[in-house]
Protein backbone atom coordinates (compact mmCIF):
# COMPACT_ATOMS: atom_id res chain seq x y z
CA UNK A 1 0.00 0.00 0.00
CA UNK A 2 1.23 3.65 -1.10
CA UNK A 3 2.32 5.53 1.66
CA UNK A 4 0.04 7.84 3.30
CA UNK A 5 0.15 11.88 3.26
CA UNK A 6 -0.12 14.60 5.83
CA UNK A 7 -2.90 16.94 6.19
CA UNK A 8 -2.03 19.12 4.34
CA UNK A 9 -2.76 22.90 3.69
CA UNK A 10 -6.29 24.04 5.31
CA UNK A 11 -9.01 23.36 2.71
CA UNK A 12 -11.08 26.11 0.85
CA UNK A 13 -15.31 26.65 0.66
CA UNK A 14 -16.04 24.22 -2.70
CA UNK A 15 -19.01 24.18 -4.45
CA UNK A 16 -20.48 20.46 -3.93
CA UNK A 17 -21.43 19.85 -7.95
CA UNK A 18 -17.90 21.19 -9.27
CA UNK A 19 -19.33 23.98 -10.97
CA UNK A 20 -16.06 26.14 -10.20
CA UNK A 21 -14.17 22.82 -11.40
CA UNK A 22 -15.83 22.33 -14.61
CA UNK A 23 -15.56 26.04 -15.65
CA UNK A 24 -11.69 26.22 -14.77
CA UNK A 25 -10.75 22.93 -17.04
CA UNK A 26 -11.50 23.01 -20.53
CA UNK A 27 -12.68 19.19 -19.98
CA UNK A 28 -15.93 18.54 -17.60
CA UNK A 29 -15.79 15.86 -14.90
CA UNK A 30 -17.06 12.97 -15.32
CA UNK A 31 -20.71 12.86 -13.69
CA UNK A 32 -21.03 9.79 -11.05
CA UNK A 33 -24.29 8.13 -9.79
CA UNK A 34 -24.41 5.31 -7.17
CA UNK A 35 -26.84 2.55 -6.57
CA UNK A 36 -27.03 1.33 -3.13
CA UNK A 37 -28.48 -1.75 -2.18
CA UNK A 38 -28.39 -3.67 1.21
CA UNK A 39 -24.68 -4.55 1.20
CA UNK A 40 -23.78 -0.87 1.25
CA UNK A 41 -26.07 -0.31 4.17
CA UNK A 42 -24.31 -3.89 6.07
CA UNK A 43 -21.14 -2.21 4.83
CA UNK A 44 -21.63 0.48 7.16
CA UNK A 45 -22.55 -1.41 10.03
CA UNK A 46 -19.59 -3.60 9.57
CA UNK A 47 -17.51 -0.64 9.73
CA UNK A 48 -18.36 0.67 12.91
CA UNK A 49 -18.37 -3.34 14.78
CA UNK A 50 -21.69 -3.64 15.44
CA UNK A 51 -22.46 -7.74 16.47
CA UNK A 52 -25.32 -7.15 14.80
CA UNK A 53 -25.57 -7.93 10.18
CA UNK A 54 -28.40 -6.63 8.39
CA UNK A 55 -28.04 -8.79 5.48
CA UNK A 56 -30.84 -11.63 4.58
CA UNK A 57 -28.36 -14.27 5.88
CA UNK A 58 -27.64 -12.49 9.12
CA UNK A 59 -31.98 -12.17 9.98
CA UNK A 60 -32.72 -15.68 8.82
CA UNK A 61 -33.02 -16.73 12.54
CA UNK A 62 -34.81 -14.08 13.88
CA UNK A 63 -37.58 -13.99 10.88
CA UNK A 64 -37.59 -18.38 11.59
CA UNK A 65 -39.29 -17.33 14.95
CA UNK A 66 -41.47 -15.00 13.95
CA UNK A 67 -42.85 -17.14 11.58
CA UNK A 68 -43.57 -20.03 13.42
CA UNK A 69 -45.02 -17.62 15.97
CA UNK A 70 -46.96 -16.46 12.77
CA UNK A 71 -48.25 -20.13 11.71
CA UNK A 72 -49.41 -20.95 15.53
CA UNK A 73 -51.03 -17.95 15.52
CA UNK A 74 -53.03 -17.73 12.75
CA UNK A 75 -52.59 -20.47 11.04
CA UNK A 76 -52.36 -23.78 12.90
CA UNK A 77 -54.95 -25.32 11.34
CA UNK A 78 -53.44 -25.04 8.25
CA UNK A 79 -51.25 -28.36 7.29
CA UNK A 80 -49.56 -27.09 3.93
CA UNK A 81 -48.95 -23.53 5.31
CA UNK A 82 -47.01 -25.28 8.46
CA UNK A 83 -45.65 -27.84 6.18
CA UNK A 84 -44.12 -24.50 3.84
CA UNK A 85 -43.01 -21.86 7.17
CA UNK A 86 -41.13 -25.00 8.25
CA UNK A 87 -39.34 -25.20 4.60
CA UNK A 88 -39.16 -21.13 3.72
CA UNK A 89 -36.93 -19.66 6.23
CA UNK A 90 -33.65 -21.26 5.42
CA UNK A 91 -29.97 -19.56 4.14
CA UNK A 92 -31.24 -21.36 0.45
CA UNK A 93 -34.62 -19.79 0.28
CA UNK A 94 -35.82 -16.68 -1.04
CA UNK A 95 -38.16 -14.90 1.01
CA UNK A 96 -39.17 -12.77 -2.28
CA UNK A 97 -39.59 -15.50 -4.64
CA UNK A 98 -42.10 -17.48 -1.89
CA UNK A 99 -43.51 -13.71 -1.27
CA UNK A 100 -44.47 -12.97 -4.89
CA UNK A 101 -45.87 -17.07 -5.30
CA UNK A 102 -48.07 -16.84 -2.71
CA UNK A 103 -49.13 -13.17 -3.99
CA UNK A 104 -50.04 -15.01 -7.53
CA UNK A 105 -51.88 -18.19 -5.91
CA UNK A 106 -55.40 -18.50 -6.37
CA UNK A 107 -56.08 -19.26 -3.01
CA UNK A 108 -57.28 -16.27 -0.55
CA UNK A 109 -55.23 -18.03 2.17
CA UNK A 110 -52.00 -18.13 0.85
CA UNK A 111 -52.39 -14.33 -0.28
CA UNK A 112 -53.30 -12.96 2.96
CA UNK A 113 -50.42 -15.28 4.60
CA UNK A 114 -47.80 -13.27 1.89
CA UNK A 115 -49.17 -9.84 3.17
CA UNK A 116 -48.72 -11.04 6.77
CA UNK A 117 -44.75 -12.54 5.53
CA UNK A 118 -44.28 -8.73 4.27
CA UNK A 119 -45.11 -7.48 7.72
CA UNK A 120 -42.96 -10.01 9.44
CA UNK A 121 -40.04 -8.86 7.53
CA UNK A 122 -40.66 -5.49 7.82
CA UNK A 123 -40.65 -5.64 11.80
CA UNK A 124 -37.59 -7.96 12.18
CA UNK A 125 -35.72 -5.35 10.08
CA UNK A 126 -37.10 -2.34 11.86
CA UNK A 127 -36.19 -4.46 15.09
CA UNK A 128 -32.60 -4.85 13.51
CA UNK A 129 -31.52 -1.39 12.86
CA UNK A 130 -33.39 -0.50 16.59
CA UNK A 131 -30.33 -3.22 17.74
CA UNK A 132 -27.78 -1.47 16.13
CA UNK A 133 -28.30 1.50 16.94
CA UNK A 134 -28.49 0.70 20.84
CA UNK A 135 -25.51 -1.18 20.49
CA UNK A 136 -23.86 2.00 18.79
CA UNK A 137 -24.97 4.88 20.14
CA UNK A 138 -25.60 6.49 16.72
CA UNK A 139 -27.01 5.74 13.09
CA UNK A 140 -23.43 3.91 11.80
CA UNK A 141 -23.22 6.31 8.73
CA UNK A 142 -19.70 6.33 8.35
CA UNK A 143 -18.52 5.67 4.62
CA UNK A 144 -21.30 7.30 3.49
CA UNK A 145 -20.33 10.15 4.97
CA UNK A 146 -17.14 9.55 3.77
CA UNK A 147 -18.19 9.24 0.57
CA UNK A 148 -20.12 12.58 -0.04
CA UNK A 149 -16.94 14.20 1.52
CA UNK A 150 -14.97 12.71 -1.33
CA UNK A 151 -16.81 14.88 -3.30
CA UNK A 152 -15.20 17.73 -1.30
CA UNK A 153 -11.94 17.48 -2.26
CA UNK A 154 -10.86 20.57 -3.89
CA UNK A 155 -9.87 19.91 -7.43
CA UNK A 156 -11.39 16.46 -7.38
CA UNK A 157 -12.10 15.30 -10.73
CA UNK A 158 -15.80 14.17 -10.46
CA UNK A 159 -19.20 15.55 -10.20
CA UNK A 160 -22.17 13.99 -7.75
CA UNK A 161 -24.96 13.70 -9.85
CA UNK A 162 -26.96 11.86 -7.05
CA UNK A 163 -27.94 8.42 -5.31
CA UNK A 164 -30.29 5.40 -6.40
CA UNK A 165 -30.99 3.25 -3.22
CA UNK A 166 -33.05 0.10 -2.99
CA UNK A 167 -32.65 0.12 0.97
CA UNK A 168 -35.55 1.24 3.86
CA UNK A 169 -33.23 2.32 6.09
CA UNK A 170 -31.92 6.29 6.26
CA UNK A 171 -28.31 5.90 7.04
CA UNK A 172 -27.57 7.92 3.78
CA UNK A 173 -30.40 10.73 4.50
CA UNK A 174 -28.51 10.72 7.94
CA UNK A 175 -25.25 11.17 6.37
CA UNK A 176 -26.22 14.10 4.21
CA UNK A 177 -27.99 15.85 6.46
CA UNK A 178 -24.80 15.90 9.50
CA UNK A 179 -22.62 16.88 6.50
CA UNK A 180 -23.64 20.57 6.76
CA UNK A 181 -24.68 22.78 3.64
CA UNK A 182 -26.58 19.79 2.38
CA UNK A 183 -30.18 19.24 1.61
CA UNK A 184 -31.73 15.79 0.81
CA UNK A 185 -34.07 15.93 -2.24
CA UNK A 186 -36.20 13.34 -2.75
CA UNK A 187 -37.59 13.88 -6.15
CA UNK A 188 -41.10 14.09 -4.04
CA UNK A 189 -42.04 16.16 -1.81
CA UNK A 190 -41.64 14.83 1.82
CA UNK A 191 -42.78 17.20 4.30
CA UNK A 192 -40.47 17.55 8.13
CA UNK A 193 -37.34 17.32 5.95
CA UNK A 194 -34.64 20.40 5.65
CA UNK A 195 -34.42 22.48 2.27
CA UNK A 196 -31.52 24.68 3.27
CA UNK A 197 -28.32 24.29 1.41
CA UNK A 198 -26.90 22.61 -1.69
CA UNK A 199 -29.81 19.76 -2.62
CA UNK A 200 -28.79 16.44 -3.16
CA UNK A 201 -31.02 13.53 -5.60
CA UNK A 202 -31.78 10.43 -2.98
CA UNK A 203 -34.09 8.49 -5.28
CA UNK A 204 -35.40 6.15 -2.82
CA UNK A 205 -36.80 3.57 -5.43
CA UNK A 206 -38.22 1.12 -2.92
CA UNK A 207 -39.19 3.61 -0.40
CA UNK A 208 -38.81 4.20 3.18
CA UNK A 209 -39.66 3.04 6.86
CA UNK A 210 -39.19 7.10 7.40
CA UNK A 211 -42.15 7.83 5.39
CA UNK A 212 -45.55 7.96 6.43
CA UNK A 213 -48.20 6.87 3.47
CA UNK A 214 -50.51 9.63 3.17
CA UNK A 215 -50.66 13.06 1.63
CA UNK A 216 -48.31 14.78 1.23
CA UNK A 217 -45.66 12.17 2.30
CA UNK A 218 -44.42 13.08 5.95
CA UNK A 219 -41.58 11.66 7.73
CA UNK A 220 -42.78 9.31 10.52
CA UNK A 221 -40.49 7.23 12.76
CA UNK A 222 -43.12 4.95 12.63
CA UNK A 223 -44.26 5.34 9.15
CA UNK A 224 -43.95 2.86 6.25
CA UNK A 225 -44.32 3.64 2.57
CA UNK A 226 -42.58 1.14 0.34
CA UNK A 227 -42.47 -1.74 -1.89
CA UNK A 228 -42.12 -5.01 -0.14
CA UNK A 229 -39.94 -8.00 -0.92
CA UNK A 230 -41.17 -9.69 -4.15
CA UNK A 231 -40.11 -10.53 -7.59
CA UNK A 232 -42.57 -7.94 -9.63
CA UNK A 233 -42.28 -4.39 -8.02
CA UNK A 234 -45.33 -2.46 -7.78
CA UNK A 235 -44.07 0.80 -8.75
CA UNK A 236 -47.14 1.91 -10.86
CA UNK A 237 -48.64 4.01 -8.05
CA UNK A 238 -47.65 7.69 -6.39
CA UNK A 239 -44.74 8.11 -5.39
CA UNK A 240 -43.16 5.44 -6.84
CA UNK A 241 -44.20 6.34 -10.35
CA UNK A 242 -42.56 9.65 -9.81
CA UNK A 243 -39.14 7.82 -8.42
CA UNK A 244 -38.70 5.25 -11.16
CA UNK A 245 -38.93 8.11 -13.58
CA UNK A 246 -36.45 10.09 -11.30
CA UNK A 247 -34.13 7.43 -11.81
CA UNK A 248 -34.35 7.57 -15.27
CA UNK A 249 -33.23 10.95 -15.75
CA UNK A 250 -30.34 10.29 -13.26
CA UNK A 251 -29.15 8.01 -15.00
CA UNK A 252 -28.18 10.92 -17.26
CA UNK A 253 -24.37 9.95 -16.25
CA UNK A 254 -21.00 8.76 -16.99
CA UNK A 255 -20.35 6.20 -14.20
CA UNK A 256 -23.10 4.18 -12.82
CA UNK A 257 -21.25 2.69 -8.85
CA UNK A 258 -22.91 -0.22 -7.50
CA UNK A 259 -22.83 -0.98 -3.89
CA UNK A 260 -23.60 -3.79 -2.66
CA UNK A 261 -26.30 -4.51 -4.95
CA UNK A 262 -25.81 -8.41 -5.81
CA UNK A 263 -28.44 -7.17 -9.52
CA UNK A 264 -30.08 -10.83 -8.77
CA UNK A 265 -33.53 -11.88 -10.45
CA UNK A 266 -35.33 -10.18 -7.55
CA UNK A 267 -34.36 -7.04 -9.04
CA UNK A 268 -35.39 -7.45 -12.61
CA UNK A 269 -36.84 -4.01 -12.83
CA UNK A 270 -34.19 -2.52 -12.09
CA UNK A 271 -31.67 -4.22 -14.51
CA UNK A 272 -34.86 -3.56 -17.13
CA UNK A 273 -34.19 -0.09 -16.02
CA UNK A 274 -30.85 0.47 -16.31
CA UNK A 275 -30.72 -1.33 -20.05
CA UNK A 276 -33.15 1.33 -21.15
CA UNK A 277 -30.75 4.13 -19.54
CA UNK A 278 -27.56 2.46 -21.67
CA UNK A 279 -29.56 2.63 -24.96
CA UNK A 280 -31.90 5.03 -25.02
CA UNK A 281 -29.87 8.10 -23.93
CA UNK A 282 -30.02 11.61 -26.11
CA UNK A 283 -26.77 11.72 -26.91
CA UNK A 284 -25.76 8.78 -27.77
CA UNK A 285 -23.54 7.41 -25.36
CA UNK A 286 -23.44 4.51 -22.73
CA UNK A 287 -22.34 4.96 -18.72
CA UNK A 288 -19.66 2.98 -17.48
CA UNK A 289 -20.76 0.53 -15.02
CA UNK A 290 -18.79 -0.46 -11.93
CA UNK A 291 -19.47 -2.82 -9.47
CA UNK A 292 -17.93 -1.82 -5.55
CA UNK A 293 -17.85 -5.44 -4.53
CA UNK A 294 -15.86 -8.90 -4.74
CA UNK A 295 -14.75 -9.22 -8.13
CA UNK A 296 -16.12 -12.77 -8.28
CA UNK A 297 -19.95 -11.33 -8.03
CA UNK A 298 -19.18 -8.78 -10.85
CA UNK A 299 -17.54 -11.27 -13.22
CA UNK A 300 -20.26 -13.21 -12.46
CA UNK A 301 -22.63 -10.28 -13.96
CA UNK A 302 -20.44 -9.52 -17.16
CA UNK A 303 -21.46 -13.37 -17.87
CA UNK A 304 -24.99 -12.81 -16.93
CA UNK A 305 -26.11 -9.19 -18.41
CA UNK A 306 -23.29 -8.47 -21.37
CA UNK A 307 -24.76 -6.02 -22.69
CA UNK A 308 -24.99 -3.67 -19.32
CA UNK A 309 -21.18 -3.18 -19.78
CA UNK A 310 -20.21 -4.16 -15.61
CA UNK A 311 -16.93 -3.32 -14.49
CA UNK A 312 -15.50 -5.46 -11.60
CA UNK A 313 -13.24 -3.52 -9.41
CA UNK A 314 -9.88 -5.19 -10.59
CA UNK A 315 -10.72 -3.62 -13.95
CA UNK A 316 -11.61 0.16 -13.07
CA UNK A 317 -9.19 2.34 -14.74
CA UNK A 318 -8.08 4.43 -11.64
CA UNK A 319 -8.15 2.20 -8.81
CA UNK A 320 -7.58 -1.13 -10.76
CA UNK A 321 -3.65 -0.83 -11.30
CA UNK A 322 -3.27 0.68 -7.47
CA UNK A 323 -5.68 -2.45 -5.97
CA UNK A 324 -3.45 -5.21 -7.91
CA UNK A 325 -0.19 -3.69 -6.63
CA UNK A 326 -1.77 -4.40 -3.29
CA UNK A 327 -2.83 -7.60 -4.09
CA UNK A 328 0.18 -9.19 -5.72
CA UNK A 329 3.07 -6.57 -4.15
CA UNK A 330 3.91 -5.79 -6.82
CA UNK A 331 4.09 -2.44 -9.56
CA UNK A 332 0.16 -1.54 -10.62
CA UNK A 333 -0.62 -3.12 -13.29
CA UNK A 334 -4.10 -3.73 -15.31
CA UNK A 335 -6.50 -6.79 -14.43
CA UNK A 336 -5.97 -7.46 -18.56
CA UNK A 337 -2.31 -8.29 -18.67
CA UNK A 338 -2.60 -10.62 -15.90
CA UNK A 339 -1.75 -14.06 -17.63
CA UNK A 340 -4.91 -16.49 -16.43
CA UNK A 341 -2.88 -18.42 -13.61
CA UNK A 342 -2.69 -14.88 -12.10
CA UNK A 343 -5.85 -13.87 -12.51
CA UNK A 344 -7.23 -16.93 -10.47
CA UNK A 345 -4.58 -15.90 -7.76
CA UNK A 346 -6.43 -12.09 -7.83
CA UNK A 347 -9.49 -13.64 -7.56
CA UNK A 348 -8.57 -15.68 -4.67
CA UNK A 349 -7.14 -13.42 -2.48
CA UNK A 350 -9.80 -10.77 -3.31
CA UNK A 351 -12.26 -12.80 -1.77
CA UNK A 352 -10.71 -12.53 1.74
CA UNK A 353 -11.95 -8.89 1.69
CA UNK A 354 -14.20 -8.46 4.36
CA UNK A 355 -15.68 -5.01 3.44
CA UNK A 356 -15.55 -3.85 -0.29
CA UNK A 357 -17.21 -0.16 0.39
CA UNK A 358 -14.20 0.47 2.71
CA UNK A 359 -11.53 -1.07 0.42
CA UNK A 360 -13.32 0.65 -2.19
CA UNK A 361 -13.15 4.36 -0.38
CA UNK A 362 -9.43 3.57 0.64
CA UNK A 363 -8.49 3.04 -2.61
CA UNK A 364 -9.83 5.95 -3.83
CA UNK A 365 -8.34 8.14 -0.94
CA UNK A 366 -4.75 6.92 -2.17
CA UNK A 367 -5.30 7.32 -5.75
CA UNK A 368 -6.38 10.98 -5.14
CA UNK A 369 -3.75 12.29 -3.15
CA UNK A 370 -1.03 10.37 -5.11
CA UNK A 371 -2.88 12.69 -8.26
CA UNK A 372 -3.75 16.21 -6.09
CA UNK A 373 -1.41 15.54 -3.36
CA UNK A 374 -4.00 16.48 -0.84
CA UNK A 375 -7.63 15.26 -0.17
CA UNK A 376 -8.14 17.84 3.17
CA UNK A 377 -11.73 19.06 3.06
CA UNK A 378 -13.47 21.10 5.79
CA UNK A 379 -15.01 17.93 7.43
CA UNK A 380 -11.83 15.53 7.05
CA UNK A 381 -13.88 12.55 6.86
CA UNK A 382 -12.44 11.02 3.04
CA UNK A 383 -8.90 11.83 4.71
CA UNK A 384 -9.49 9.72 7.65
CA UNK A 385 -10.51 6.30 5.48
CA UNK A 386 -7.26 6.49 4.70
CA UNK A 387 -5.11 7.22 7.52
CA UNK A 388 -7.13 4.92 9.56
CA UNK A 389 -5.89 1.43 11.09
């Protein structure tokens, strides 16, 4: 690993979209969106050493009890729903394939006992985030935060043009809002939020346990406006009409980051949606997209969805070269001159990576003060990813 720099001189007041940036360089930056799904989220809990995961694996237990508390209690006399609550919650099932199923069955029964599975799950990961936040004192918001202060860094060489996220939780709202200067935007209106300082795009394309369903939408700790697990999204209705076509014009970018967003079957709307946004933009042109995760699952995707053009990591043009020089201790290099015996020795070690949104952030940090030769900003938070332990 590159060595790390000081401080630095004291950052100046920059203008969160690069306006300054773009006028002062004869070429514009390249405009970044991310997608967020619920490995970015169990990123950030990771980060901070919570006990606690947040990931389907880590609530399989918990939602195994509360649906056999489900079955005695409203459903006991019921052979073949017993028979099938003994069989769904397992590390091999998917809670949104047996979700949707039961939503298309015939039978009344099975339809009300899907509604009543989307209300389990929705209370055992309310519960979860209630844990964590116990256990830490405060929403664990770190690389998030870290994140939008990347954006920060004076002279840095690309523009925010906003966030897609799949997840419930508000970790990222949280994270804008401490930042200072920031707004959220929601692409909706959501009344009890702040509208002071530079606005930020948060499409929230599943929704929110903030919001309260009515209108207009309010925040509401207790509230719940979204669309549960299941295969076919129901996004045909206010607001979620209004935040798929959001998305859309986001998508109006150069880089597309995904976070922990594994792009499985469950989200085939969304991978609908982002083919559209390759090949049916004005000018032409088709984002880069780059998966923040184990370069196993995005390999995995370039085999799957070819034509979505997926990066993995290993093969981003910045970071790639810096991330094998790591790996293999060695000069940087490019994932494409690798002879294959090497590659598979990459790909091996790069499993071991615990937390790719960290690795991900470091990596950046390094890059950017190896190419500015400082990465101060007012709030220091991108500066301390990297000289961290």
């Amino acid at each position: 690993m590159m060595g790390r720099g000081p401080k630095g001189l004291a950052s100046f007041s920059f203008t969160f979209l690069a306006v300054h940036l773009s006028m002062q360089t004869a070429e514009a930056p390249t405009r970044v969106v991310y997608l967020f799904g619920a490995g970015a989220s169990h990123a950030c809990v990771q980060h901070v050493g919570s006990s606690h995961g947040t990931l389907m694996k880590h609530l399989v237990s918990l939602l195994s009890d509360e649906v056999s508390d489900l079955v005695k209690d409203h459903y006991q006399d019921h052979r073949s729903l017993r028979f099938l609550a003994n069989d769904l919650i397992t590390d091999s099932v998917d809670i949104e394939q047996i979700i949707t199923f039961l939503d298309q069955s015939p039978s009344a029964l099975h339809r009300d006992f899907a509604e009543r599975l989307r209300d389990t799950f929705e209370a055992v990961l309310r519960q979860r985030f209630e844990e964590i936040e116990l256990e830490i004192g405060d929403p664990p918001d770190a690389l998030y935060y870290a994140l939008i202060d990347m954006h920060h860094v004076p002279r840095f060489t690309e523009q925010l043009g906003g966030f897609l996220t799949l997840n419930y939780d508000s970790l990222l709202e949280h994270a804008i809002e401490r930042y200072g200067r920031l707004h959220v935007d929601f692409c909706v209106k959501v009344e009890g939020t702040a509208s002071e300082g530079t606005p930020i795009q948060v499409v929230k394309l599943h929704g929110s346990f903030a919001w309260e369903d009515r209108w207009p939408i309010a925040t509401s700790a207790s509230g719940t406006l979204w669309i549960p697990p299941g295969i076919q999204k129901a996004k045909d209705r206010y607001p979620f009409n209004m935040l798929w076509g959001g998305a859309r014009e986001l998508l109006e970018c150069d880089v597309l980051r995904v976070v922990g967003c594994s792009l499985s079957a469950n989200d085939w709307d969304l991978i609908s949606l982002l083919f559209t946004a390759q090949y049916t933009r004005s000018d032409g042109r088709r984002f880069h997209i780059e998966i923040i995760d184990t370069p196993r699952q995005a390999l995995a995707l370039q085999r799957r969805f070819p034509y979505l053009g997926v990066q993995s990591v290993l093969e981003h043009a910045v970071i790639g070269p810096q991330l094998l020089a790591e790996l293999l201790g060695n000069e940087p290099r490019t994932f494409d001159s690798l002879a294959d015996e090497e590659r598979r020795f990459v790909l091996e070690l790069a499993e071991a990576e615990p937390n790719w949104f960290l690795r991900w952030l470091r990596l950046k940090a390094e890059v950017t003060y190896r190419d500015l030769g400082s990465i101060s900003t007012d709030n220091g938070a991108f500066e301390r990813v990297m000289t961290a332990a």
